[in-house]
N, C-alpha and C. Protein backbone atom coordinates (compact mmCIF):
# COMPACT_ATOMS: atom_id res chain seq x y z
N UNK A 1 -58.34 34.79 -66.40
CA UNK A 1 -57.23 33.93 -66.86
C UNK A 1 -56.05 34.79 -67.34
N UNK A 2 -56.32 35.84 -68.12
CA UNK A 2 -55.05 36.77 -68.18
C UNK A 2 -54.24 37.27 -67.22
N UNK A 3 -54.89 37.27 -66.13
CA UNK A 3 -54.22 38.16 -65.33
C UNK A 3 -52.60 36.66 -64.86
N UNK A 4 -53.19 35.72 -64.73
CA UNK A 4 -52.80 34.66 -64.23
C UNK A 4 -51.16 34.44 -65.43
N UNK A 5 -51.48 34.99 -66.42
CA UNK A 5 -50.60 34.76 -67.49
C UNK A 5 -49.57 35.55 -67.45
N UNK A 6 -50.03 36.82 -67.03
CA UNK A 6 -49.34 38.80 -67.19
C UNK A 6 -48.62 38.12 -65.89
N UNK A 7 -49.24 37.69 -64.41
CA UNK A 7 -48.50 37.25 -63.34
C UNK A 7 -47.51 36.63 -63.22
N UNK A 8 -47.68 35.52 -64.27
CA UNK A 8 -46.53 34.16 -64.48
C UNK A 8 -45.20 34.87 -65.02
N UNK A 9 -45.57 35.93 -66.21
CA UNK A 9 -44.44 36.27 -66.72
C UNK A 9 -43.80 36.95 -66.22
N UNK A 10 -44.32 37.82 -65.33
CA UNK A 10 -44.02 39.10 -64.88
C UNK A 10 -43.33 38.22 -63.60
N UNK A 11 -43.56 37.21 -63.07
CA UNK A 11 -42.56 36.88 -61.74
C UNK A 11 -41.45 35.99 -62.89
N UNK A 12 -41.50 35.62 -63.89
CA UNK A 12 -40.28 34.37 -64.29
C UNK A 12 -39.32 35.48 -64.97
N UNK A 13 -39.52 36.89 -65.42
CA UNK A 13 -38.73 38.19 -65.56
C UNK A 13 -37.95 38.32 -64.09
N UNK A 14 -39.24 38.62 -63.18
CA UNK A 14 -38.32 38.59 -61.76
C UNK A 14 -37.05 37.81 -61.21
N UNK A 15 -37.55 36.42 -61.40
CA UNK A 15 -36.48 35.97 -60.98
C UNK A 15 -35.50 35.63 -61.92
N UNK A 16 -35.74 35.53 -62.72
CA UNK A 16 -34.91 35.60 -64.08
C UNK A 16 -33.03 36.75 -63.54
N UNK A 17 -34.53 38.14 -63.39
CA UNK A 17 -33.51 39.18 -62.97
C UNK A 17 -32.54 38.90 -61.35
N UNK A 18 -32.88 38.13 -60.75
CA UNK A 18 -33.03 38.25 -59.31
C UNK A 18 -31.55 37.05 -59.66
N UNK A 19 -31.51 36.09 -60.58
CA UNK A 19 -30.55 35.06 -60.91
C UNK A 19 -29.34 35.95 -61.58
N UNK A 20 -29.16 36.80 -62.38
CA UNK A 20 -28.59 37.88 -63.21
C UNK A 20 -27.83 38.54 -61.80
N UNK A 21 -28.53 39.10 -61.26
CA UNK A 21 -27.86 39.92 -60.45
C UNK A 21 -27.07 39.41 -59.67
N UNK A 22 -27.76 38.16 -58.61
CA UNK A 22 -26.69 37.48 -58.02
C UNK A 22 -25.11 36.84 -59.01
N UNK A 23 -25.14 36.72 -59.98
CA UNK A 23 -24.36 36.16 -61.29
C UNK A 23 -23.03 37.58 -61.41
N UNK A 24 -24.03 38.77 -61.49
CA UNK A 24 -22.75 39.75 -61.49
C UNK A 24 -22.25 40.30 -59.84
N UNK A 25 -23.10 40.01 -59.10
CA UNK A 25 -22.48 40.14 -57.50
C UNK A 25 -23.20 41.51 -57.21
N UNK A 26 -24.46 41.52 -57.85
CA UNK A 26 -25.02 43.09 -57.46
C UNK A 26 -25.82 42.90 -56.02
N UNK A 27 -25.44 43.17 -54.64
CA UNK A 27 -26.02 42.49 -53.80
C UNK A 27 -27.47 43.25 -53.53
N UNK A 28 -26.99 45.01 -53.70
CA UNK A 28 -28.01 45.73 -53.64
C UNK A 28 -29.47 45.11 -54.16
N UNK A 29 -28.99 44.77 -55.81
CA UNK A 29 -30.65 44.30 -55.88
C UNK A 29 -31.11 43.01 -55.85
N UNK A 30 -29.98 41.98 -55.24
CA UNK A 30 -30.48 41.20 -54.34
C UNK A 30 -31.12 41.51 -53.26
N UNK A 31 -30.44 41.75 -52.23
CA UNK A 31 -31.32 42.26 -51.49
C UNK A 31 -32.70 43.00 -51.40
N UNK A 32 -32.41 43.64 -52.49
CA UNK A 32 -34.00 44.67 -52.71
C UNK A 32 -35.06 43.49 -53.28
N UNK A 33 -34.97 42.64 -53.61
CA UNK A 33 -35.51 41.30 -54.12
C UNK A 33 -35.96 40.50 -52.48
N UNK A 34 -35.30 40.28 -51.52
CA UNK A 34 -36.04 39.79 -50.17
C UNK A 34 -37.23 40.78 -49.74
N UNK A 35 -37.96 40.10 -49.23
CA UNK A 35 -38.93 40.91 -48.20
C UNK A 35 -38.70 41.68 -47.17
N UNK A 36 -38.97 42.24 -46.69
CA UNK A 36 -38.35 43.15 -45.41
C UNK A 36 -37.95 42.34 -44.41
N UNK A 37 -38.58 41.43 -44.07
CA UNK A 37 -38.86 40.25 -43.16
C UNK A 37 -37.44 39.22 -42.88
N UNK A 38 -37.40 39.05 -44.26
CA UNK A 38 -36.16 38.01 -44.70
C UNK A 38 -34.85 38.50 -44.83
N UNK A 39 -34.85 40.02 -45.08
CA UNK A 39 -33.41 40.76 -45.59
C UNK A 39 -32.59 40.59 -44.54
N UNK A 40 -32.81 40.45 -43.07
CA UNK A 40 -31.85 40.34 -42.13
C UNK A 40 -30.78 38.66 -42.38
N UNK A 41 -32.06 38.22 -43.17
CA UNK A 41 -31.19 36.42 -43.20
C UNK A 41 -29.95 36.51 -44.74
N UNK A 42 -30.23 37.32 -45.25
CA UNK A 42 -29.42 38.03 -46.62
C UNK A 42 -28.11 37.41 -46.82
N UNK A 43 -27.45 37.64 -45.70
CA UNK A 43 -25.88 37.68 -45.54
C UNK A 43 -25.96 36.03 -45.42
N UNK A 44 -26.79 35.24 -44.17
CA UNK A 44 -26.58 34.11 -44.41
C UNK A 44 -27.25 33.17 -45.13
N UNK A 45 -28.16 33.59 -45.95
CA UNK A 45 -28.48 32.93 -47.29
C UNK A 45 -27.22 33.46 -48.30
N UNK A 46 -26.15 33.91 -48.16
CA UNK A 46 -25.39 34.76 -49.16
C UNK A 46 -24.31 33.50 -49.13
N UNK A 47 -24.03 32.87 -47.85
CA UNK A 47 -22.74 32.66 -47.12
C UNK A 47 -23.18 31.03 -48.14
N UNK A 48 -24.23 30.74 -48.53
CA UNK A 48 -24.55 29.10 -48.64
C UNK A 48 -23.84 29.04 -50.48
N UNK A 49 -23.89 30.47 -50.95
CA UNK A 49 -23.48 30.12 -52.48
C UNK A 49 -21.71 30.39 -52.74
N UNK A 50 -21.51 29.59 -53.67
CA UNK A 50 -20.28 29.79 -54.55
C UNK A 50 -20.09 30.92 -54.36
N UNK A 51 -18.47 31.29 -53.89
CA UNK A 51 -17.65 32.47 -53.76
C UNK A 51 -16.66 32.73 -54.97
N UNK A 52 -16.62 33.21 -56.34
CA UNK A 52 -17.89 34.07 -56.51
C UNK A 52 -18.70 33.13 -57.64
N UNK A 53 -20.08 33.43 -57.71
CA UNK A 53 -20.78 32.89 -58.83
C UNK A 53 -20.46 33.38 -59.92
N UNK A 54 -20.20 32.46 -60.88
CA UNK A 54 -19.86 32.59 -62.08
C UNK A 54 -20.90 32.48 -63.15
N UNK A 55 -22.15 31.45 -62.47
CA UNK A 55 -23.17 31.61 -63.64
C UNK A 55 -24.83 30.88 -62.77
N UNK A 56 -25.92 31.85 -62.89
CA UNK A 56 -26.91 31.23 -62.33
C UNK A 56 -28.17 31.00 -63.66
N UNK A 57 -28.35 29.89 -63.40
CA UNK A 57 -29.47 29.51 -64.12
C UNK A 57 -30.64 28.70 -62.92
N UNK A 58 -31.92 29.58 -64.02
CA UNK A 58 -33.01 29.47 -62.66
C UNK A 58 -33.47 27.58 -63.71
N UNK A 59 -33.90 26.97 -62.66
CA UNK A 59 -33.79 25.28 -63.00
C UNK A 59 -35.33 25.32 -63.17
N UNK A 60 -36.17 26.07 -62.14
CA UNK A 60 -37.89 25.59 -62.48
C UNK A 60 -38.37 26.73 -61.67
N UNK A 61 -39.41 26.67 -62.30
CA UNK A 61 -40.12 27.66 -61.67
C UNK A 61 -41.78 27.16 -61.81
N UNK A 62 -42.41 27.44 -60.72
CA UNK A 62 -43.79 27.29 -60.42
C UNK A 62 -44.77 28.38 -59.76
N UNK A 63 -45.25 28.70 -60.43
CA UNK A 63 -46.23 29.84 -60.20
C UNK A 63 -47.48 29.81 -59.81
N UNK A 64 -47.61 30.14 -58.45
CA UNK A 64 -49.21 29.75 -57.95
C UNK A 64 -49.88 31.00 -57.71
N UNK A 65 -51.06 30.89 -56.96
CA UNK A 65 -51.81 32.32 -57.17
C UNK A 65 -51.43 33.17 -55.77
N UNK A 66 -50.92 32.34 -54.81
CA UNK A 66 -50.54 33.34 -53.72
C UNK A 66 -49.22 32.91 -53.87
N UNK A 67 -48.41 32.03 -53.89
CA UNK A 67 -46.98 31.94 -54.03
C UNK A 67 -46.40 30.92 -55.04
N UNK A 68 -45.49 31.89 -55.31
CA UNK A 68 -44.43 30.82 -56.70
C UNK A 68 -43.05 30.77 -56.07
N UNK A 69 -42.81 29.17 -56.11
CA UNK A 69 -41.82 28.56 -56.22
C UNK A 69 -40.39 28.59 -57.60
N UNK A 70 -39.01 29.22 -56.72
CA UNK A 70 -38.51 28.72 -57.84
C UNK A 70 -37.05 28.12 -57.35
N UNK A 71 -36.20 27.37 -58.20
CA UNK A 71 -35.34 26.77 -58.28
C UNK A 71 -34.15 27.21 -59.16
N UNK A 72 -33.34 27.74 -58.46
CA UNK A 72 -32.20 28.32 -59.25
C UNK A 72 -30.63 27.62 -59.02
N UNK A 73 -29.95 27.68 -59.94
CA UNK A 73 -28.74 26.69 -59.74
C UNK A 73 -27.70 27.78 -59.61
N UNK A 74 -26.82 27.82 -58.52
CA UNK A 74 -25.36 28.70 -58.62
C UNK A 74 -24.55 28.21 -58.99
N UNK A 75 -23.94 28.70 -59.76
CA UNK A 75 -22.61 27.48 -59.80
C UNK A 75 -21.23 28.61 -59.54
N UNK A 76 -20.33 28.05 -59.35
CA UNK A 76 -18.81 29.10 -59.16
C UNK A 76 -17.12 27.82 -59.02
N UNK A 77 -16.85 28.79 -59.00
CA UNK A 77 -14.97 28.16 -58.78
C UNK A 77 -15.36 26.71 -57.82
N UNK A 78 -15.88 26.96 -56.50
CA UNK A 78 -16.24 26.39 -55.29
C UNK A 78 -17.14 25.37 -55.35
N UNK A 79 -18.27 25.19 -56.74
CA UNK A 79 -19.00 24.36 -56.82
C UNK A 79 -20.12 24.70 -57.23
N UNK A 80 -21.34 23.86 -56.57
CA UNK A 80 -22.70 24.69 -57.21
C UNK A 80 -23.76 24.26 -55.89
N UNK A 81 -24.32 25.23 -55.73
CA UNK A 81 -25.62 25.47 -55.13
C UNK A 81 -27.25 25.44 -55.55
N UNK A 82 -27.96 24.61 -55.39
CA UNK A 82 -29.37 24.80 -55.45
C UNK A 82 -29.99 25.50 -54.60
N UNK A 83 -30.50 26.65 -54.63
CA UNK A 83 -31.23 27.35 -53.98
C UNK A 83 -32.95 26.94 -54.69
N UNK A 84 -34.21 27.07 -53.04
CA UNK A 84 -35.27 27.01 -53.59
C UNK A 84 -35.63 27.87 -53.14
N UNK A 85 -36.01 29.08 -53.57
CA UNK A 85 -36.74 30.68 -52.97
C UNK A 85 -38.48 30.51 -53.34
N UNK A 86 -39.16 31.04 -52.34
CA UNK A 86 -40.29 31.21 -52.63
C UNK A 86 -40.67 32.75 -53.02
N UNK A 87 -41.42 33.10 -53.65
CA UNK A 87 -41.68 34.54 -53.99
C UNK A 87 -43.27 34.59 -53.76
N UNK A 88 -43.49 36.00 -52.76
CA UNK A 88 -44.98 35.93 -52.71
C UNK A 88 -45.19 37.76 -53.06
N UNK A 89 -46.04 38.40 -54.03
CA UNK A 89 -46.60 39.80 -54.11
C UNK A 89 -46.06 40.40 -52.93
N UNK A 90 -45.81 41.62 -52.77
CA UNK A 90 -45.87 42.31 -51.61
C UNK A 90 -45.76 43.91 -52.19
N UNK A 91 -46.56 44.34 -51.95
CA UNK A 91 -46.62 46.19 -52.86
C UNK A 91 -46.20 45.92 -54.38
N UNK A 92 -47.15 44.97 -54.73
CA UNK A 92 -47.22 45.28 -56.34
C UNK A 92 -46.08 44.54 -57.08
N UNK A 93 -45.09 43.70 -56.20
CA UNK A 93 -44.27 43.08 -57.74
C UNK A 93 -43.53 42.04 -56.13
N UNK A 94 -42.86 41.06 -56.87
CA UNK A 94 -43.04 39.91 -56.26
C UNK A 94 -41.23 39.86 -55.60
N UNK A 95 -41.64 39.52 -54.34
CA UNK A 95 -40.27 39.29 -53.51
C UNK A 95 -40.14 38.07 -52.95
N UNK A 96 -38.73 37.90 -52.25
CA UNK A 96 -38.42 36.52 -51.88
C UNK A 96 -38.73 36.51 -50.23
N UNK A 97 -39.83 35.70 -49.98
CA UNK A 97 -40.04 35.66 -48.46
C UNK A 97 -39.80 34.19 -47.45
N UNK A 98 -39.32 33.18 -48.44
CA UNK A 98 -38.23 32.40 -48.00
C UNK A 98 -37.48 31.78 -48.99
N UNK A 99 -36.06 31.07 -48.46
CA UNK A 99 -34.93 30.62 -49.33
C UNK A 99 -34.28 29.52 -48.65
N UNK A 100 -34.06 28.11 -49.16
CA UNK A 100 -32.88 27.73 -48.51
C UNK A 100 -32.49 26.80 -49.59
N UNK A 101 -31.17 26.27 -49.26
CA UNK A 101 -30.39 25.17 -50.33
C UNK A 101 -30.78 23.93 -49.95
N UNK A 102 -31.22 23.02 -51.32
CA UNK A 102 -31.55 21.62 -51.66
C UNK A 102 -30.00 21.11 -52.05
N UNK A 103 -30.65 19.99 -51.55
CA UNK A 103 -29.23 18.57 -51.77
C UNK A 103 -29.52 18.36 -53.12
């Protein structure tokens, strides 16, 4: 059961950070946050948010044992975006291996 706890926190830090960064426009560790898999879709998961974000707050988050769900809100000049990213482990700390925007 601990481990399940150390996991939860340790991904809601993640994306916590992963919301932060997109917020100051750091794309680098956005990007370093996708999976290898997904980083080619980067630019056009990039193209769906507020130009520029002014403030992200993550809305929910759900943490399962092979993948956690989360829900983050963009907002900017342009409007606001719901993004729902999934995050699954991959070499020891947790990345985004899909993303798209909710109505």
């Amino acid at each position: 059961m601990g481990d399940r706890s150390m996991n939860e926190t340790r991904t809601r830090e993640h994306v916590q950070g992963h919301a932060e960064a997109v917020e100051r426009g750091d794309m680098d560790a956005v990007v370093a946050d996708f999976s290898e898999e997904l980083r080619p879709q980067a630019p056009e998961i990039a193209k769906a948010l507020p130009q520029p974000v002014t403030s992200a707050e993550v809305l929910s988050l759900e943490v399962g044992d092979d993948e956690s769900v989360a829900l983050i809100r963009y907002s900017g000049d342009t409007g606001e975006v719901r993004i729902r990213s999934r995050w699954q482990d991959q070499g020891g700390r947790p990345v985004i291996v899909g993303a798209e925007p909710v109505a």
